[in-house]
C-alpha atoms as a PDB file:
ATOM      1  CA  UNK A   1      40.585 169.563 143.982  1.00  0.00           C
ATOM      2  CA  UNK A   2      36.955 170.412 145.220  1.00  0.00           C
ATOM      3  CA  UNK A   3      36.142 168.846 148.819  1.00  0.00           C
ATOM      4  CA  UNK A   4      33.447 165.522 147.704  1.00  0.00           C
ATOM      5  CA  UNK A   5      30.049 167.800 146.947  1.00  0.00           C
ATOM      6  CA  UNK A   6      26.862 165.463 146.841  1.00  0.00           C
ATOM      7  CA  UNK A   7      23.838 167.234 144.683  1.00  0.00           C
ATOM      8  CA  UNK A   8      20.576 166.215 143.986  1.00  0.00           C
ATOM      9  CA  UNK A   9      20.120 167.454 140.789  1.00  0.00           C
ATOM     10  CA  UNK A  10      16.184 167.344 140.276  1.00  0.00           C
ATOM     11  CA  UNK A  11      13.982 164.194 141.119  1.00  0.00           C
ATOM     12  CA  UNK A  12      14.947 161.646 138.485  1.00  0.00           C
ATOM     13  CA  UNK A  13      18.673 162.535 138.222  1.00  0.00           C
ATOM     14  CA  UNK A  14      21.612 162.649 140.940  1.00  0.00           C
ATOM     15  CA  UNK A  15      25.184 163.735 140.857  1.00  0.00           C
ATOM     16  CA  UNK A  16      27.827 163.118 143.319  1.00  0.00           C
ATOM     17  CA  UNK A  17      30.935 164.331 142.380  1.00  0.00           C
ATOM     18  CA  UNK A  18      33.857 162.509 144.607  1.00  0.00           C
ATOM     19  CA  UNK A  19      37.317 163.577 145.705  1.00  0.00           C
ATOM     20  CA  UNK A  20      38.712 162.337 142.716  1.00  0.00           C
ATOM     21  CA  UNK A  21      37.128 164.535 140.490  1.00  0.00           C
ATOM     22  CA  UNK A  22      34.635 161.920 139.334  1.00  0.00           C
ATOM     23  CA  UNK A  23      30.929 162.686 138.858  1.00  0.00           C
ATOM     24  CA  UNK A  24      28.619 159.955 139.647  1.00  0.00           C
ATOM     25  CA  UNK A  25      25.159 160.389 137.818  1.00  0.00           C
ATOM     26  CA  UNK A  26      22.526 157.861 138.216  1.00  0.00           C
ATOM     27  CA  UNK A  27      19.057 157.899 136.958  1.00  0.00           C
ATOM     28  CA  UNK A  28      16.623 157.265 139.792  1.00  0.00           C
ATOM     29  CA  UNK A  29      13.410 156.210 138.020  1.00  0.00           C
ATOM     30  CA  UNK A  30      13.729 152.935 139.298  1.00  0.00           C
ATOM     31  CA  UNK A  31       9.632 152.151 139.941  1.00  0.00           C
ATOM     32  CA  UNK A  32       9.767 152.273 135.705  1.00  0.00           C
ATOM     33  CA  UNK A  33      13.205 150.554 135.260  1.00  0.00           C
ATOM     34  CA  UNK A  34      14.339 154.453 134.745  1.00  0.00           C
ATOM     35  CA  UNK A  35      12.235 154.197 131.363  1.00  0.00           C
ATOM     36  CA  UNK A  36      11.940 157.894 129.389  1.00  0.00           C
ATOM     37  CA  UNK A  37       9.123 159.739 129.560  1.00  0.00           C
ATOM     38  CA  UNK A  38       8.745 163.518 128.460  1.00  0.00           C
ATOM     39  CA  UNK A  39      10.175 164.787 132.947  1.00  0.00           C
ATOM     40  CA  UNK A  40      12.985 162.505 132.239  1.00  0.00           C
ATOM     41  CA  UNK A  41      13.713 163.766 128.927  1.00  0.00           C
ATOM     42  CA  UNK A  42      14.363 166.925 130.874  1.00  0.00           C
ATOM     43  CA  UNK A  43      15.252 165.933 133.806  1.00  0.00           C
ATOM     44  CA  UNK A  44      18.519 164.268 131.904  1.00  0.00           C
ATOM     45  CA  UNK A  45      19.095 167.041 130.432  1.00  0.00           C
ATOM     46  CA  UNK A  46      19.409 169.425 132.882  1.00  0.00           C
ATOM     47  CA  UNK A  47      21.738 167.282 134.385  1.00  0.00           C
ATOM     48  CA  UNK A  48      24.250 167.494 131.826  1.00  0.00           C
ATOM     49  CA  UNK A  49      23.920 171.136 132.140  1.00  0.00           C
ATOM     50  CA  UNK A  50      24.414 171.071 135.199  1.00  0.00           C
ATOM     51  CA  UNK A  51      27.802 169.016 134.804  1.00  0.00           C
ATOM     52  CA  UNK A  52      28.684 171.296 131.860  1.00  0.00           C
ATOM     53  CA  UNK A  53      28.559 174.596 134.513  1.00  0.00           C
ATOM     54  CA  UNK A  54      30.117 172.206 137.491  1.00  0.00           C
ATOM     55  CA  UNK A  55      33.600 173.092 138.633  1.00  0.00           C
ATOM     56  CA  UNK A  56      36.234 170.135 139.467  1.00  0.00           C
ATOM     57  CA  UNK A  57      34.994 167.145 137.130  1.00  0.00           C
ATOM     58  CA  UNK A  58      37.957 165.180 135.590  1.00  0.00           C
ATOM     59  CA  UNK A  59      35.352 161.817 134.233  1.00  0.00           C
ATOM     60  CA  UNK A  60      32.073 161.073 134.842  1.00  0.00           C
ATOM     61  CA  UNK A  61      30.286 157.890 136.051  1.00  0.00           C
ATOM     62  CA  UNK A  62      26.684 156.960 134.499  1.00  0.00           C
ATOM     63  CA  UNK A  63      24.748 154.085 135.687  1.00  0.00           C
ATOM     64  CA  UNK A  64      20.931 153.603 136.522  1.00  0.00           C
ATOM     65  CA  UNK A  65      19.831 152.628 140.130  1.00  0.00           C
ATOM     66  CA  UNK A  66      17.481 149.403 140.448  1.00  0.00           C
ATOM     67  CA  UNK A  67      17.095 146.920 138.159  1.00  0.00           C
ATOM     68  CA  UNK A  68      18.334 148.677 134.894  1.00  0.00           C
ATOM     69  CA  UNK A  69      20.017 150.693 133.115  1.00  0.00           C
ATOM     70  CA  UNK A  70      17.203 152.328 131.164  1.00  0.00           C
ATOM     71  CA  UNK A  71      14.575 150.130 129.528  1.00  0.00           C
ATOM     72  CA  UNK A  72      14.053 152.901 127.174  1.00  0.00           C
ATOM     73  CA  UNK A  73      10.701 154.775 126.121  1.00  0.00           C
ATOM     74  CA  UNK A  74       7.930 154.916 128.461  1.00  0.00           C
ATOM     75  CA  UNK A  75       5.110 153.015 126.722  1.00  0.00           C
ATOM     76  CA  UNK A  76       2.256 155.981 127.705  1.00  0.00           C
ATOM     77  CA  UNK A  77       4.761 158.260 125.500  1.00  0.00           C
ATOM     78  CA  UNK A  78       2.751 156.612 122.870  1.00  0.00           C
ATOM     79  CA  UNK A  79      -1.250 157.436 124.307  1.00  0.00           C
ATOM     80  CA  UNK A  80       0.150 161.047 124.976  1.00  0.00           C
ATOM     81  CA  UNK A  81      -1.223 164.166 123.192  1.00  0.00           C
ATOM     82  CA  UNK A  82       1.766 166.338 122.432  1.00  0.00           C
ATOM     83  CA  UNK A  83       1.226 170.058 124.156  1.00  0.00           C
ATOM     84  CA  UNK A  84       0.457 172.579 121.486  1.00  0.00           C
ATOM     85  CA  UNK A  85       3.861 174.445 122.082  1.00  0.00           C
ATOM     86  CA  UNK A  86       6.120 170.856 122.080  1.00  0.00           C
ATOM     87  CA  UNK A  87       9.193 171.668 119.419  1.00  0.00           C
ATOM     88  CA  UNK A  88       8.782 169.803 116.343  1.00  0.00           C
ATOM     89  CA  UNK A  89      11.160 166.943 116.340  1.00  0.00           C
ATOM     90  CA  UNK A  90      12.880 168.203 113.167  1.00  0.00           C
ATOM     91  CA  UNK A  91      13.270 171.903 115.535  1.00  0.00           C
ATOM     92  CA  UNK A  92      17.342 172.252 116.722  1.00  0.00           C
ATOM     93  CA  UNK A  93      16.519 173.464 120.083  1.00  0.00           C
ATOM     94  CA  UNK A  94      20.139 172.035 121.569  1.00  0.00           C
ATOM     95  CA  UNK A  95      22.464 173.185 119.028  1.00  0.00           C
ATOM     96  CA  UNK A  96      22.491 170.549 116.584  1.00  0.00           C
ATOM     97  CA  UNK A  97      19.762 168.078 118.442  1.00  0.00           C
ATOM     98  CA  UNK A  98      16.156 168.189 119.207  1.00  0.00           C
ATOM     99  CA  UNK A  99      15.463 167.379 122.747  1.00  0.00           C
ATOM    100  CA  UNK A 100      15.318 163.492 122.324  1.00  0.00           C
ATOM    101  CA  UNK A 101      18.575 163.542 120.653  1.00  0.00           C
ATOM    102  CA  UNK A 102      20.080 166.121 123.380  1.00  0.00           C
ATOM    103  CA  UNK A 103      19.538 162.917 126.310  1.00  0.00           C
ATOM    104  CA  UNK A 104      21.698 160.702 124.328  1.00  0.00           C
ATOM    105  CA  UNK A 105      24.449 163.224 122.229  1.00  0.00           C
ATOM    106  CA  UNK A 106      25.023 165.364 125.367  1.00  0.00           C
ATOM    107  CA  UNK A 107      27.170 162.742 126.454  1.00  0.00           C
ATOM    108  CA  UNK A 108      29.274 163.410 123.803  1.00  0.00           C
ATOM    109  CA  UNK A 109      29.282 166.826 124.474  1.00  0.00           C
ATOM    110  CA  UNK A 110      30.353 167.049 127.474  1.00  0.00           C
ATOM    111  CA  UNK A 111      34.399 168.138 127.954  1.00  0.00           C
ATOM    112  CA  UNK A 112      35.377 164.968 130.166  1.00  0.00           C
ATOM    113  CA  UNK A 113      34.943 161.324 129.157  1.00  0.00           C
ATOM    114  CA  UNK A 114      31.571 159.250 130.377  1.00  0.00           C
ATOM    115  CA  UNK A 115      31.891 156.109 131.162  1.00  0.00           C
ATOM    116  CA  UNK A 116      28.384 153.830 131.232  1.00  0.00           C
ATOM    117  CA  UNK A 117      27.821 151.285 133.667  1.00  0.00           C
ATOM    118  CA  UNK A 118      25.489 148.902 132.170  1.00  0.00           C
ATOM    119  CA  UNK A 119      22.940 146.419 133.789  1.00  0.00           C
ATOM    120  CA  UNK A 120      19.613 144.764 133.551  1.00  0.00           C
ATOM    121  CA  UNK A 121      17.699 146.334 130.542  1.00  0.00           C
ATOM    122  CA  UNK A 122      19.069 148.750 128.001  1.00  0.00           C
ATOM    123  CA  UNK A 123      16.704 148.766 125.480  1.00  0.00           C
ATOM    124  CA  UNK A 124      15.811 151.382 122.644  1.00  0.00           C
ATOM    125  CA  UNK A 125      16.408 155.407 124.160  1.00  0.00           C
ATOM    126  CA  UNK A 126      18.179 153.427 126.860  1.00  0.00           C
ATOM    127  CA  UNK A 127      20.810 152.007 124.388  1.00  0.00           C
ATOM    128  CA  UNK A 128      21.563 155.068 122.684  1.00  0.00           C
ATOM    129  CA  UNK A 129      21.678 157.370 125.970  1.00  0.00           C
ATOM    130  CA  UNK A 130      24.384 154.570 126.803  1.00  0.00           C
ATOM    131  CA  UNK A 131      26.286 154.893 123.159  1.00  0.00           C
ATOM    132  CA  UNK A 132      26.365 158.566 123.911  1.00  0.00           C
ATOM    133  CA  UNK A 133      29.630 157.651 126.683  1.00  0.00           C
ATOM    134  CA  UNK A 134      33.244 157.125 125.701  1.00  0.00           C
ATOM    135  CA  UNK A 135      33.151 153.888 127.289  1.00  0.00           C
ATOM    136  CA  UNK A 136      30.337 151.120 127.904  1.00  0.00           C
ATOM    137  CA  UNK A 137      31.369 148.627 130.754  1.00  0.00           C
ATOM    138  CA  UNK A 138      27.896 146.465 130.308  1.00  0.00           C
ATOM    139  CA  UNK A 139      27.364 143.120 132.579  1.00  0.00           C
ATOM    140  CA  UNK A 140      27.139 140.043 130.668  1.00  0.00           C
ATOM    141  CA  UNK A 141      23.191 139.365 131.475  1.00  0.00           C
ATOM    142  CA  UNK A 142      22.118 142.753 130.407  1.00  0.00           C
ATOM    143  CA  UNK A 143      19.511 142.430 127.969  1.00  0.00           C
ATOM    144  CA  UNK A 144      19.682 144.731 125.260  1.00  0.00           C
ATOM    145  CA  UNK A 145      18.223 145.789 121.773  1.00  0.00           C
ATOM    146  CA  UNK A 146      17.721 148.593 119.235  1.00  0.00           C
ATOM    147  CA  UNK A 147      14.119 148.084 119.886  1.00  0.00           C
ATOM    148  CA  UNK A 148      12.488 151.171 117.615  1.00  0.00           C
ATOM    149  CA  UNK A 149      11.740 149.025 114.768  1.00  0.00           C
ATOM    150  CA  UNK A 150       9.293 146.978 117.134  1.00  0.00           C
ATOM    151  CA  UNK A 151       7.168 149.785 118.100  1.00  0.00           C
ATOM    152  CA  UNK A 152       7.204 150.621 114.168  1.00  0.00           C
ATOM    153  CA  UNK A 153       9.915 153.726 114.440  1.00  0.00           C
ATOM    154  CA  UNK A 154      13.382 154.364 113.836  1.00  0.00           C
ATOM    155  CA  UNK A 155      16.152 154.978 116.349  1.00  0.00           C
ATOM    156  CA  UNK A 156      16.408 158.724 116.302  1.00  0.00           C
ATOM    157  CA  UNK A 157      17.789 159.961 119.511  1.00  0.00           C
ATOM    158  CA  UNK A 158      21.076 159.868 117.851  1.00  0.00           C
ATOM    159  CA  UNK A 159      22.108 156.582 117.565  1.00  0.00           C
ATOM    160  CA  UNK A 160      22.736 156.454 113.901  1.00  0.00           C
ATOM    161  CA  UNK A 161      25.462 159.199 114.639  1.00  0.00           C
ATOM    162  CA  UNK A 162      26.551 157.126 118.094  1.00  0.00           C
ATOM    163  CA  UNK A 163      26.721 154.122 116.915  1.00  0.00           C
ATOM    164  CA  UNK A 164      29.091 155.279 113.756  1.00  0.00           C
ATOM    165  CA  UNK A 165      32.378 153.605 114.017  1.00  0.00           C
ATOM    166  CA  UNK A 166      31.497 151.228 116.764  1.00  0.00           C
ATOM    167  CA  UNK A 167      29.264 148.541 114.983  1.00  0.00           C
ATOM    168  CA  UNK A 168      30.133 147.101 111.665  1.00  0.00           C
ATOM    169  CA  UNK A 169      27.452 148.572 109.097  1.00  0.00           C
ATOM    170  CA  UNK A 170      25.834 144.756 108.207  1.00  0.00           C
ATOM    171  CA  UNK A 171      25.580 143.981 111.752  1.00  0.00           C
ATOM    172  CA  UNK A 172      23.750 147.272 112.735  1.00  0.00           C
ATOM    173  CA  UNK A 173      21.396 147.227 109.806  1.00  0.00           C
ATOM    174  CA  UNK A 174      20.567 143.971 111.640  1.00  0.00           C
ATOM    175  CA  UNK A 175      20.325 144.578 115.002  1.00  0.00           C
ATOM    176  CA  UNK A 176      17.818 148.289 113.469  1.00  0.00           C
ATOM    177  CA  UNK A 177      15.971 145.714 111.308  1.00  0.00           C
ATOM    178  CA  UNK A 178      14.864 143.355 113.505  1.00  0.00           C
ATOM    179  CA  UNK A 179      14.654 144.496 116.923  1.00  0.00           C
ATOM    180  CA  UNK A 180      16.376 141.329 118.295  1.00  0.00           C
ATOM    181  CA  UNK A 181      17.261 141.123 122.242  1.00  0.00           C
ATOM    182  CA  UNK A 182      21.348 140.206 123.009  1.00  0.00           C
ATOM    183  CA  UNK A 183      22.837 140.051 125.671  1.00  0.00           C
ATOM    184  CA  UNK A 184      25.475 141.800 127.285  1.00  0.00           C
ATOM    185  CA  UNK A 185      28.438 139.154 126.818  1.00  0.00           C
ATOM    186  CA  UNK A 186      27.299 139.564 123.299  1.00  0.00           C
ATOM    187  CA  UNK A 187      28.052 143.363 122.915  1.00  0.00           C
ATOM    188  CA  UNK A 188      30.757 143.435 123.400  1.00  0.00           C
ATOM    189  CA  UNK A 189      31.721 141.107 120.013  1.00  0.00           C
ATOM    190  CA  UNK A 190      28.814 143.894 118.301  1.00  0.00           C
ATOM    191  CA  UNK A 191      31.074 146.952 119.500  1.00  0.00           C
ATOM    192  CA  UNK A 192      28.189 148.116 121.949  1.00  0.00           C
ATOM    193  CA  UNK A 193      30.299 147.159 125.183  1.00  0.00           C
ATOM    194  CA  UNK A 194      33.909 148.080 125.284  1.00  0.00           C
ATOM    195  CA  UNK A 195      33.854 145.916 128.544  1.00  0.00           C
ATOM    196  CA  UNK A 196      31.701 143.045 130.263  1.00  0.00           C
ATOM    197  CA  UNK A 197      31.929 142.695 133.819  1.00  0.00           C
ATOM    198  CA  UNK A 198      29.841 141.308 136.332  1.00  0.00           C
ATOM    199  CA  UNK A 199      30.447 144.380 138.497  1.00  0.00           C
ATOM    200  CA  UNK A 200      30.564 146.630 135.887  1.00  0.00           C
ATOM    201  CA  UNK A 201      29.642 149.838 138.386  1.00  0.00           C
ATOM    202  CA  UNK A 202      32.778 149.035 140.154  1.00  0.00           C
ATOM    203  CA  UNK A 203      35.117 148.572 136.717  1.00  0.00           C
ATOM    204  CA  UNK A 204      33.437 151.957 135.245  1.00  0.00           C
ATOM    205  CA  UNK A 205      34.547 153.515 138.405  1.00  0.00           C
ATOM    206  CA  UNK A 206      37.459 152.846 138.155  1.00  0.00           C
ATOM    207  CA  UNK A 207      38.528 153.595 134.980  1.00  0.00           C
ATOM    208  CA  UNK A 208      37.110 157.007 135.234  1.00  0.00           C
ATOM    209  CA  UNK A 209      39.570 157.391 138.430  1.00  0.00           C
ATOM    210  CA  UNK A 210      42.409 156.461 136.413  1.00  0.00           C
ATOM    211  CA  UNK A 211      41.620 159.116 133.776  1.00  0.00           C
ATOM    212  CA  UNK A 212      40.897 161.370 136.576  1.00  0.00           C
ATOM    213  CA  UNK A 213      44.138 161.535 137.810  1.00  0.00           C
ATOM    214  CA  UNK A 214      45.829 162.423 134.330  1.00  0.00           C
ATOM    215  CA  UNK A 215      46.619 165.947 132.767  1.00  0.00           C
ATOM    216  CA  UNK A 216      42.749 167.480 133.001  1.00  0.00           C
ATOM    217  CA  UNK A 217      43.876 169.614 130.170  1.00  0.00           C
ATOM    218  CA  UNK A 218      45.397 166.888 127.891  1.00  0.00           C
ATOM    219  CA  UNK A 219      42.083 164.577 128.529  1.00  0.00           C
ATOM    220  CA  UNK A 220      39.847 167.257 127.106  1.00  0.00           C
ATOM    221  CA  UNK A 221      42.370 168.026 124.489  1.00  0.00           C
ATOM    222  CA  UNK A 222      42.006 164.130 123.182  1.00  0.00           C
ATOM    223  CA  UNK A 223      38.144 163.913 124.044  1.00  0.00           C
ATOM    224  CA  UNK A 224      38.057 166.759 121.012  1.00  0.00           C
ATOM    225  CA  UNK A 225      40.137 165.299 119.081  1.00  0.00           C
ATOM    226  CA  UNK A 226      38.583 161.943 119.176  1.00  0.00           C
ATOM    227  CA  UNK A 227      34.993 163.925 117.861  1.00  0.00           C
ATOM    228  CA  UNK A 228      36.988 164.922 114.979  1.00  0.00           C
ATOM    229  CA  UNK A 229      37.731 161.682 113.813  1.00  0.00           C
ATOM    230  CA  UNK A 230      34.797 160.728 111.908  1.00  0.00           C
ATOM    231  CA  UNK A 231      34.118 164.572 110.784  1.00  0.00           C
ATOM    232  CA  UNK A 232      37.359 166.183 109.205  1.00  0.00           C
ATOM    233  CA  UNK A 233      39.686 165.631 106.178  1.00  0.00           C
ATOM    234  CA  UNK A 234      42.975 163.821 107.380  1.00  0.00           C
ATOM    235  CA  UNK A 235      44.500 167.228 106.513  1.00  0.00           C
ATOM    236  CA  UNK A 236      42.209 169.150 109.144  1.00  0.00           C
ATOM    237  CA  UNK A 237      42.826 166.431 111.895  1.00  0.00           C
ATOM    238  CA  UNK A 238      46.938 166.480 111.305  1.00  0.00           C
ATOM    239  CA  UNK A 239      46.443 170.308 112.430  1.00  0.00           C
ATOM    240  CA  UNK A 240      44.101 169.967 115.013  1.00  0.00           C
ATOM    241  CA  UNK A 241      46.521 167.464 116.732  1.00  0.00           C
ATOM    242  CA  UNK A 242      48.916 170.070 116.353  1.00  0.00           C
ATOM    243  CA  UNK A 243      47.224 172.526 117.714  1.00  0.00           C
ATOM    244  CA  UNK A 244      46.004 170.962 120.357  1.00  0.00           C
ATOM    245  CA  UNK A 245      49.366 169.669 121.015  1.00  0.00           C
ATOM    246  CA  UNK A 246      51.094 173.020 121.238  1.00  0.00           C
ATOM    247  CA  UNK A 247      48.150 174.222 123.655  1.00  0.00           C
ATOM    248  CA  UNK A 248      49.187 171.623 126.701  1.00  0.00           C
ATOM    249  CA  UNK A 249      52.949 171.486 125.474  1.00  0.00           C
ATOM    250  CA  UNK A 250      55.318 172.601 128.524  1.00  0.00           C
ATOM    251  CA  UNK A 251      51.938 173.821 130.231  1.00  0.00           C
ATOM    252  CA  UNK A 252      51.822 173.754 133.881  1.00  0.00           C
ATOM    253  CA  UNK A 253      49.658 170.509 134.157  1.00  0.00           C
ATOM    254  CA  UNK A 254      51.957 168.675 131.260  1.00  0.00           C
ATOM    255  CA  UNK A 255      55.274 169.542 133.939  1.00  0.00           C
ATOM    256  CA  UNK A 256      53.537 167.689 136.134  1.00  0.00           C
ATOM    257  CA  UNK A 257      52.091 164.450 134.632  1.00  0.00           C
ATOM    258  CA  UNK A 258      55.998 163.953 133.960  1.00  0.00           C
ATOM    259  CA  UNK A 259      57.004 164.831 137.156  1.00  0.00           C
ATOM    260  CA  UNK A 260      54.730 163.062 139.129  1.00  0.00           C
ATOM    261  CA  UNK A 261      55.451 159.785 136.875  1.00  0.00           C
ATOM    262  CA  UNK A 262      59.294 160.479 137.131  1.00  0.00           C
ATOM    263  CA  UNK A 263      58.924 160.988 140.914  1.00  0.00           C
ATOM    264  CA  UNK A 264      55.913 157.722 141.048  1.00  0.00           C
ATOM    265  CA  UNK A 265      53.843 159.816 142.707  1.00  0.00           C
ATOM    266  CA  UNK A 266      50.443 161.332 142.425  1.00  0.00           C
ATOM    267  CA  UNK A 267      49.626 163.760 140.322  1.00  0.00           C
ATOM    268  CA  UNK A 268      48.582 167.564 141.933  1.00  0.00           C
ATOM    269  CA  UNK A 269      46.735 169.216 138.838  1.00  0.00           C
ATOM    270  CA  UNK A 270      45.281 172.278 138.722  1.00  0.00           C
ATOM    271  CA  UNK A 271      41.347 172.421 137.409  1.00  0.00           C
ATOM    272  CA  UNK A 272      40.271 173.676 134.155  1.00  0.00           C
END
């Protein structure tokens, strides 16, 4: 494991990536309740490329500092002229996402699970940057809302692909619909929090240390199987278990995580 290396990514973003493996990224916009404006589009962004290139994460921590999460769009987004070179939004400049949809699906993207830690206001971009992680631990007086439809738009920073298989389909053409405000004891009932906690900083830490002391190797191995869920034939996802199955099999890292659990002691993996 990496000695504990403590970056400052760019001005809006930092990453502090512990002994455990775990990255801790927090969005530092906290004068604007870390809402999104075009720098923090980016600024996002290149943090996840940044943790994409980094060597030694196992699980990754995402929380906002002050007094949210991420209240979503900056409102002078909407008195901006767009600069004459600005991708159209229907452009794929990230692979399969335009750059709005990159801040929230990167999440996804990203080899080792995300866990959100939730607080304050998660509104609209917010929200869906949020659905992007594995896991939402969300405190129970967050407030929180699909809040496009109020500013006359639709979600489109890829919640309609996040939010697949985590909200019932009546219940989210509600929440889209009408822009209504919960709260976070409530989201978790709506499948947008997998926890509530009033510490819920503390409980997504933790959960990401627990997965980072497991077979680094087998946790990637189920993070891609878990994005083929929704996207294969039963018949394709039978042989991708397989496959990924036969991969970590008998592998160095798989000796171990029985070992170590034979032996009740910790776990000494080696690093993808």
């Amino acid at each position: 494991m990496p000695l504990a290396a403590t970056m400052s990514t760019n001005e809006r973003v930092t990453i502090n990536l512990d002994d455990d493996g775990v990255a801790h990224v927090r969005l530092i916009r906290a004068d604007k309740m870390n809402a999104l404006d075009p720098e923090m589009f980016e600024r996002i962004i290149e943090a996840g490329s940044v943790l994409q290139r980094m060597k030694g994460v196992r699980a990754v921590v995402l929380s906002g500092e002050g007094k949210a999460f991420c209240a979503g769009l900056d409102l002078s987004n909407f008195s901006r002229n767009p600069s004459p070179d600005e991708p159209s939004l229907t452009e794929r400049t990230y692979g399969n996402a335009n750059r709005a949809q990159q801040v929230a699906m990167q999440w996804r993207k990203l080899p080792v699970p995300v866990i959100a830690a939730v607080h304050g206001v998660c509104f609209g971009g917010g929200l869906q940057i949020a659905s992007g992680a594995d896991i939402r631990v969300v405190h129970p007086d967050t407030r929180m809302a699909i809040m496009e439809l109020k500013w006359g738009l639709v979600p489109d920073m890829g919640g309609y692909a996040l939010w697949r298989g985590l909200v019932r389909d009546d219940v989210l053409r509600e929440l889209i619909y009408t822009n209504r405000e919960f709260t976070g004891a409530e989201a978790q009932a709506l499948g947008l929090a997998t926890y509530v906690e009033d510490n819920p900083l503390e409980r997504a830490t933790a959960i990401a240390r627990t997965i980072a002391n497991k077979n680094p190797h087998a946790i990637r191995a189920a993070k891609r199987l878990q994005a083929t869920m929704f996207e294969r034939s039963t018949d394709a996802i039978l042989l991708e278990e397989s496959l990924e199955q036969h991969a970590i099999m008998r592998s160095p890292n798989q000796v171990e995580a029985v070992m170590a659990e034979m032996q009740k002691r910790r776990p000494q993996f080696d690093d993808v």
